[in-house]
Protein backbone atom coordinates (compact mmCIF):
# COMPACT_ATOMS: atom_id res chain seq x y z
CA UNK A 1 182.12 170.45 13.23
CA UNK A 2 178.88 168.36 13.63
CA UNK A 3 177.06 168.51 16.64
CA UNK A 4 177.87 165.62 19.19
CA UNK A 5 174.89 163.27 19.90
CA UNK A 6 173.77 160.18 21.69
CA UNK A 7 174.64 158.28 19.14
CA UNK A 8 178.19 158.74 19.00
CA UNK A 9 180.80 156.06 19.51
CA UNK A 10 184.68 155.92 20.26
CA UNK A 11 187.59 153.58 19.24
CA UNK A 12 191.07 153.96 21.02
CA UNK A 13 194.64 153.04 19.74
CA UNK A 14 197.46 152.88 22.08
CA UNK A 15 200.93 153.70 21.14
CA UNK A 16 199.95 155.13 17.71
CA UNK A 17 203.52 156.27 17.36
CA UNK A 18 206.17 157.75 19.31
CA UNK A 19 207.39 161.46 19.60
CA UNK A 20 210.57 162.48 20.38
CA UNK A 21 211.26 166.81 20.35
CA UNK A 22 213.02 169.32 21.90
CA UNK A 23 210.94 171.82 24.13
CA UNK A 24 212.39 175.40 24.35
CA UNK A 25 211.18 176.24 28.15
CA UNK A 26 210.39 179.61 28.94
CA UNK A 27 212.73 178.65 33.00
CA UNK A 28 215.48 176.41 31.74
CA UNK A 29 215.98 176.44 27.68
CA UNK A 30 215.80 173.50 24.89
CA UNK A 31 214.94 169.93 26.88
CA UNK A 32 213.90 166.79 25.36
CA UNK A 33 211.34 164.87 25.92
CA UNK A 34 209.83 161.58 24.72
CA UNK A 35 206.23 159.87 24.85
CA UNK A 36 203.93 157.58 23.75
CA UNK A 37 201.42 158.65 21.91
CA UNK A 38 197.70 157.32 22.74
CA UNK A 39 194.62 158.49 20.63
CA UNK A 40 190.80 157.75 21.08
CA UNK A 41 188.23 159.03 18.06
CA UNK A 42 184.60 159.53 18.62
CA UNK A 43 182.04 160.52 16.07
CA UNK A 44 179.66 158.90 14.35
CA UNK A 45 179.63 155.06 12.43
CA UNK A 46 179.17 154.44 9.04
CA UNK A 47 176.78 152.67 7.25
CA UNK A 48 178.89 149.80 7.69
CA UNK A 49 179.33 150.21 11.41
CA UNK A 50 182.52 151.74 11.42
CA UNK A 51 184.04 155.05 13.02
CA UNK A 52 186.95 154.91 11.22
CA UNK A 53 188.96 151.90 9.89
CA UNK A 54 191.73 151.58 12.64
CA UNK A 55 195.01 150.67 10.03
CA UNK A 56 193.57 154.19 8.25
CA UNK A 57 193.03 155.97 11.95
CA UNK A 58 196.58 154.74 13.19
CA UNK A 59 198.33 155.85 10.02
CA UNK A 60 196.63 158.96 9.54
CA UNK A 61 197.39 160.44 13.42
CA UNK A 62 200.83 158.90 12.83
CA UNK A 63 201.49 160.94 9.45
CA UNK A 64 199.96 164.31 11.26
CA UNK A 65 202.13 163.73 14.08
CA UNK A 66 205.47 163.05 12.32
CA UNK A 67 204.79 166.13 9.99
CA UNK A 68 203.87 168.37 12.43
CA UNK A 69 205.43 167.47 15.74
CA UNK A 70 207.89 164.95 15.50
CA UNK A 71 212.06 165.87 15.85
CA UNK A 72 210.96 169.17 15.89
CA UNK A 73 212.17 172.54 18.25
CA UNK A 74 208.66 173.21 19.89
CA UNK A 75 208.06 177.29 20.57
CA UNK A 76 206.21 179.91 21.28
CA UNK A 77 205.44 182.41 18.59
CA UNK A 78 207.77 185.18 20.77
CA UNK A 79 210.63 183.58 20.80
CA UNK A 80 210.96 183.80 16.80
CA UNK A 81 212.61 186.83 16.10
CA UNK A 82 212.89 186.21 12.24
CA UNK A 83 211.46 184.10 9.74
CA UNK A 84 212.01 183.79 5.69
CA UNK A 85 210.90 181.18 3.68
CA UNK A 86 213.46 179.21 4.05
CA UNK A 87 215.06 180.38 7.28
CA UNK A 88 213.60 181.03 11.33
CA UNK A 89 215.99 182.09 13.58
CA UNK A 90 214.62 181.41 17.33
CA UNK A 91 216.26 183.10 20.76
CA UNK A 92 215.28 182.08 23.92
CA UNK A 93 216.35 184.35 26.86
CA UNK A 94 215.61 181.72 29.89
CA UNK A 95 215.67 182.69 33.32
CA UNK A 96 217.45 179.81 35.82
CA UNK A 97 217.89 180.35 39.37
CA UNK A 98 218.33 184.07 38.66
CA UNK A 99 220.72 184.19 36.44
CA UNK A 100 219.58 184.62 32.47
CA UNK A 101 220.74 181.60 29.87
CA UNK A 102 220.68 182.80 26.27
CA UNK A 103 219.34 180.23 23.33
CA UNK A 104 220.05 181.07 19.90
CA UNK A 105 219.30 179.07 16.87
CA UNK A 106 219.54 179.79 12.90
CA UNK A 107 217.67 176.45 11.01
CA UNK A 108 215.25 175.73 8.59
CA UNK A 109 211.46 176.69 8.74
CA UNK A 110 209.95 172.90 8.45
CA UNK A 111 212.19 171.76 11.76
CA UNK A 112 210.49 174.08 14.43
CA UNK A 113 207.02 173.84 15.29
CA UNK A 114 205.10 176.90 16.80
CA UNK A 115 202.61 176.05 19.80
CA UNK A 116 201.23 178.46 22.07
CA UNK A 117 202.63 180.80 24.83
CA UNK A 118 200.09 178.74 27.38
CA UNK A 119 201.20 175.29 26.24
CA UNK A 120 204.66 176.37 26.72
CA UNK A 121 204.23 177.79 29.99
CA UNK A 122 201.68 174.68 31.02
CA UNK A 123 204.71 172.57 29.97
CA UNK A 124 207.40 174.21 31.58
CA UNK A 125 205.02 173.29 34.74
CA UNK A 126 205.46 169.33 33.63
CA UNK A 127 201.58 169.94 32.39
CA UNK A 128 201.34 168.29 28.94
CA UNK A 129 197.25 168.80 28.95
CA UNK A 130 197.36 171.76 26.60
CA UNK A 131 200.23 169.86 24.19
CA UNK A 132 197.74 166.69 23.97
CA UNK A 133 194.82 169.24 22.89
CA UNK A 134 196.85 170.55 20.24
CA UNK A 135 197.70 167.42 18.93
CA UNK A 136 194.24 166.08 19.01
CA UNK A 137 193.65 169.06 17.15
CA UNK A 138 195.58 168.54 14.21
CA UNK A 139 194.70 164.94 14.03
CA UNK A 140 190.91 166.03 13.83
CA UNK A 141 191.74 168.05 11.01
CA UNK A 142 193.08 165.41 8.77
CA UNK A 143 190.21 162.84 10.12
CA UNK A 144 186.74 162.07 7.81
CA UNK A 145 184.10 163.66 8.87
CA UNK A 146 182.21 161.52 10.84
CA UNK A 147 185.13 161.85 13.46
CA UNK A 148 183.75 164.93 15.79
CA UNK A 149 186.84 164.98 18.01
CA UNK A 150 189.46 163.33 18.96
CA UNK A 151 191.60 163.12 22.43
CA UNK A 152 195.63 162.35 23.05
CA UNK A 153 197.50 161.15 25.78
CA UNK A 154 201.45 161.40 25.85
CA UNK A 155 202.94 158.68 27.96
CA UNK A 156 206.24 159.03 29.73
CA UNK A 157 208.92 156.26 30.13
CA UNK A 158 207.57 153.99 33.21
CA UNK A 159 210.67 154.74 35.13
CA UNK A 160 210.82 158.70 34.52
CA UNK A 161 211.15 159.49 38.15
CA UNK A 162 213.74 157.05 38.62
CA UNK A 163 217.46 158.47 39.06
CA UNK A 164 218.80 156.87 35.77
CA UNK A 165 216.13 159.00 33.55
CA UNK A 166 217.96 161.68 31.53
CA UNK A 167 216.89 164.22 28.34
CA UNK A 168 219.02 165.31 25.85
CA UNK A 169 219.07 167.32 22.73
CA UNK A 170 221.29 166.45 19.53
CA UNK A 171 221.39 166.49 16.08
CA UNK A 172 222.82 164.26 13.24
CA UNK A 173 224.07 165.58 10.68
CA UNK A 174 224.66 163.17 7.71
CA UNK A 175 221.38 161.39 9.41
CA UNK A 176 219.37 160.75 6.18
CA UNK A 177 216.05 161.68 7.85
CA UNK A 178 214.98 164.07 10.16
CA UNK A 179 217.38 163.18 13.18
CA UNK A 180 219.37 166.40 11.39
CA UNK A 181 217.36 168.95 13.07
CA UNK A 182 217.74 170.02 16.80
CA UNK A 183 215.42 167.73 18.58
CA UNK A 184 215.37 165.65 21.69
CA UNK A 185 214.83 162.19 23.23
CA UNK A 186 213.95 161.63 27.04
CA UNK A 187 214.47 158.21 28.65
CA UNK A 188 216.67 155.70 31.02
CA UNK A 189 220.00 154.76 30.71
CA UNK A 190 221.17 151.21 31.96
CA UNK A 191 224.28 150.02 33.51
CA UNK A 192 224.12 146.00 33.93
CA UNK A 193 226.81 144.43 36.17
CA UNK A 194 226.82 140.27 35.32
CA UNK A 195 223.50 141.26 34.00
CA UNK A 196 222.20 142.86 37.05
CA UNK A 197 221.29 146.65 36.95
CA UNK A 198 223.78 148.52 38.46
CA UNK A 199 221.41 151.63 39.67
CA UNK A 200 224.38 153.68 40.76
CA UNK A 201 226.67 153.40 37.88
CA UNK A 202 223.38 154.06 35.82
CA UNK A 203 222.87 157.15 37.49
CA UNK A 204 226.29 158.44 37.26
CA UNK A 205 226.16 157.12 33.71
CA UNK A 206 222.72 159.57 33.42
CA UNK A 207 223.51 163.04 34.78
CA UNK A 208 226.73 163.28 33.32
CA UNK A 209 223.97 163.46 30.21
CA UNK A 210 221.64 164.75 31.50
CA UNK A 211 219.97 168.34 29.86
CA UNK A 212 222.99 168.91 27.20
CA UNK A 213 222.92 169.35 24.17
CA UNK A 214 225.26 166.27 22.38
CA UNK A 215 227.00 167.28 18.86
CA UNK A 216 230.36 166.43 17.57
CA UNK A 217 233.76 168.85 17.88
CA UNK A 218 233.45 169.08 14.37
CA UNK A 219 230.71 171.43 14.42
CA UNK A 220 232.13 173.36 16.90
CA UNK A 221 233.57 176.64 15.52
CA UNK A 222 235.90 179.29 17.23
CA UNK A 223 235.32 181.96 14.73
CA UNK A 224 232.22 183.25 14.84
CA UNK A 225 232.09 185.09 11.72
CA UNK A 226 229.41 182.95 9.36
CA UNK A 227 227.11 184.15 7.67
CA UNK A 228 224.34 182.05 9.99
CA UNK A 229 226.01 183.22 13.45
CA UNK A 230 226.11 186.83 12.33
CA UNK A 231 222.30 186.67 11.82
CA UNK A 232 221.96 185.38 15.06
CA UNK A 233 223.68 188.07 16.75
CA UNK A 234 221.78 191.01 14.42
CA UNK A 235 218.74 189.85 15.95
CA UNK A 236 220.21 189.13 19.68
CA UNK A 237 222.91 192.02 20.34
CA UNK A 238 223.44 190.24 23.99
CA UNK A 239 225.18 187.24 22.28
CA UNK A 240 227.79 189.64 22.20
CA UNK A 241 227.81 190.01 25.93
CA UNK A 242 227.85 186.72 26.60
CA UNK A 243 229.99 185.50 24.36
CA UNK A 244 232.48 183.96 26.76
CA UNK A 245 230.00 181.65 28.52
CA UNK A 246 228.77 180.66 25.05
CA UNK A 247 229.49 178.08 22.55
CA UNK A 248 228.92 178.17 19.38
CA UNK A 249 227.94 175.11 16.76
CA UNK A 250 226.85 174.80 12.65
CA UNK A 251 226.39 172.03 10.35
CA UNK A 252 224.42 171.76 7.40
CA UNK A 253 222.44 168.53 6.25
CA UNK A 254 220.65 167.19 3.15
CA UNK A 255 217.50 169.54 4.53
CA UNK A 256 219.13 172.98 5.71
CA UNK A 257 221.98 174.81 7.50
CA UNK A 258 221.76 174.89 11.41
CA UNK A 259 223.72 177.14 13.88
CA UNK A 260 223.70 177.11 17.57
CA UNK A 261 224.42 179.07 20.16
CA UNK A 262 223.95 178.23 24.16
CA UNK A 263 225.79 177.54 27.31
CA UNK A 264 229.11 176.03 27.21
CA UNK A 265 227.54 174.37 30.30
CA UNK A 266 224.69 172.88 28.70
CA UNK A 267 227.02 172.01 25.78
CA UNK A 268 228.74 168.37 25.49
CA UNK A 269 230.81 167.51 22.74
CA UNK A 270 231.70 163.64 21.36
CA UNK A 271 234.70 163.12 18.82
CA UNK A 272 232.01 161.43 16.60
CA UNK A 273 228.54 162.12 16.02
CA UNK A 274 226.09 162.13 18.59
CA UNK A 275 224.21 158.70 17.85
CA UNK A 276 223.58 156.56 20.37
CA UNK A 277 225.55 154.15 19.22
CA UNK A 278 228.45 156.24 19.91
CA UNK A 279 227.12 157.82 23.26
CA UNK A 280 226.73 154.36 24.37
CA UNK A 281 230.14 153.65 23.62
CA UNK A 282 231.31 156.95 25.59
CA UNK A 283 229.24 155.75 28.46
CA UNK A 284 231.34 152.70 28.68
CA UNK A 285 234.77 154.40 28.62
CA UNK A 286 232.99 155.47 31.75
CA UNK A 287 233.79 152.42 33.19
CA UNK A 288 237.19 150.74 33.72
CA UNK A 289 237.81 148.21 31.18
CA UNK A 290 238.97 145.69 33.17
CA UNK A 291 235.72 145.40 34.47
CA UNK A 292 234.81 143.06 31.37
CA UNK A 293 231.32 142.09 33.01
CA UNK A 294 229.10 145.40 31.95
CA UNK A 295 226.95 146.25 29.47
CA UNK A 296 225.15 149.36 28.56
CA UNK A 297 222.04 150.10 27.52
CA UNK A 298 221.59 153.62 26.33
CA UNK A 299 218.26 154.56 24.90
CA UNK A 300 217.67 157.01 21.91
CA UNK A 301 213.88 157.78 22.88
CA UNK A 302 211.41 154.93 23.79
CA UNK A 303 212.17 151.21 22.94
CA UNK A 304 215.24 151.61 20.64
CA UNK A 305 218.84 152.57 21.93
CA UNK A 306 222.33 150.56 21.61
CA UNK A 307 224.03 148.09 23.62
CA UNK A 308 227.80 148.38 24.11
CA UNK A 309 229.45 145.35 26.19
């Protein structure tokens, strides 16, 4: 890395891209989450004047991000309790309100994403500092030169604290990209009554959501003899213990095999798959249908979602 100097200069672009991922917290289990990704470079200029050409910066932090970061299961490197080349199986043994919460998962190496034991434990404080440094980290590493360092800031949803913000975790299944792997989306979910927000049926609406994981009854298996779940409970005997409290979950996409195991309380299941398209269309069966004047918005992430009327 050169040596920074007076000479240095910085360009900025805001919402370079946007990353949606699950979080496996060392307090509550898999959340996700959803920002907007800011980055500012600073190094030196060319001889043209030029730090770095901003349609090459943009595309460049964009492409490390969505390789390394994006839809993926972010952990620490103790939770992984195997690891093949082709296979990771993860278990998280989370701690809530004193009573332990066990997180299994059998998937495929390139959908999990290894960060460190402080980030995760700076994160499961609602401290993203150590996350942005990693980031900025990677998208040095696949800057020119010239670029000495680079910063991140992840932006929440404006309205996060409001009542109608919810997190979930899903995956898609015969999604041709990488919605397939466990990941997450944070945001708000909007109830409009003759196109006025309706905060309270938007909040109902939001925690009945809120911090599950959303997957179709057809992955949901009662036999829990697969070659996938078995591995899961060779490398966590206390599945066993648990088993009645747990559910159970596989699929396999055009990528990899998945199988899950968690909470049936932090489990909720759709008759179709969970896209929000459909989850918008659950939220409205919500809602009597003789009230013919709603519409929801439900948000997959940051500005996109569905609208159901």
């Amino acid at each position: 890395m050169q040596t920074k100097n007076l000479s240095t200069t910085k360009i900025f672009i805001q919402d370079v891209t946007l990353l949606d991922c699950a979080i496996l917290y060392p307090s509550i289990g898999p959340k996700g989450r959803s920002w907007y990704v800011d980055v500012i470079w600073e190094g030196n200029k060319d001889q043209n004047g030029v730090l770095f050409d901003f349609s090459l910066a943009k595309k460049s932090a964009k492409s490390t991000i969505d390789h390394e970061f994006d839809h993926k299961l972010l952990v620490k490197p103790s939770s992984i309790r195997f690891q093949s080349n082709s296979q990771i199986i993860i278990i998280g043994n989370c701690k809530e309100n004193d009573n332990n919460s066990i997180f299994a998962i059998n998937t495929y190496n390139n959908s999990v994403k290894k960060v460190s034991r402080e980030t995760l434990n700076a994160l499961d404080n609602n401290d993203v500092t150590l996350l942005e440094k990693e980031i900025a980290q990677s998208i040095l590493r696949n800057s020119p030169e010239n670029v000495i360092s680079v910063s991140v800031t992840l932006r929440e949803h404006e309205n996060y604290s409001k009542s109608n913000y919810f997190s979930y975790t899903h995956s898609l299944c015969h999604h041709y990209g990488n919605c397939q792997r466990f990941h997450g989306h944070s945001n708000i979910l909007e109830v409009f009554k003759n196109g006025k927000l309706d905060l309270e049926k938007s909040t109902h609406a939001a925690k009945k959501l809120n911090n599950s994981y959303i997957i179709s009854r057809n992955y949901v298996i009662s036999e829990w003899n697969t070659k996938l779940i078995n591995e899961l409970i060779e490398h966590c005997p206390e599945i066993e213990e648990s088993k009645a409290s747990l559910i159970a979950a596989q699929y396999k996409g055009t990528q990899g095999e998945v199988a899950v195991i968690m909470p049936k309380e932090n489990v909720f299941t759709l008759e179709q798959e969970s896209t929000v398209e459909n989850l918008a269309e659950f939220v409205r069966k919500l809602f009597s249908l003789s009230e013919t004047d709603l519409e929801i918005r439900a948000y997959e992430g940051l500005s996109k979602g569905s609208i159901c009327n």
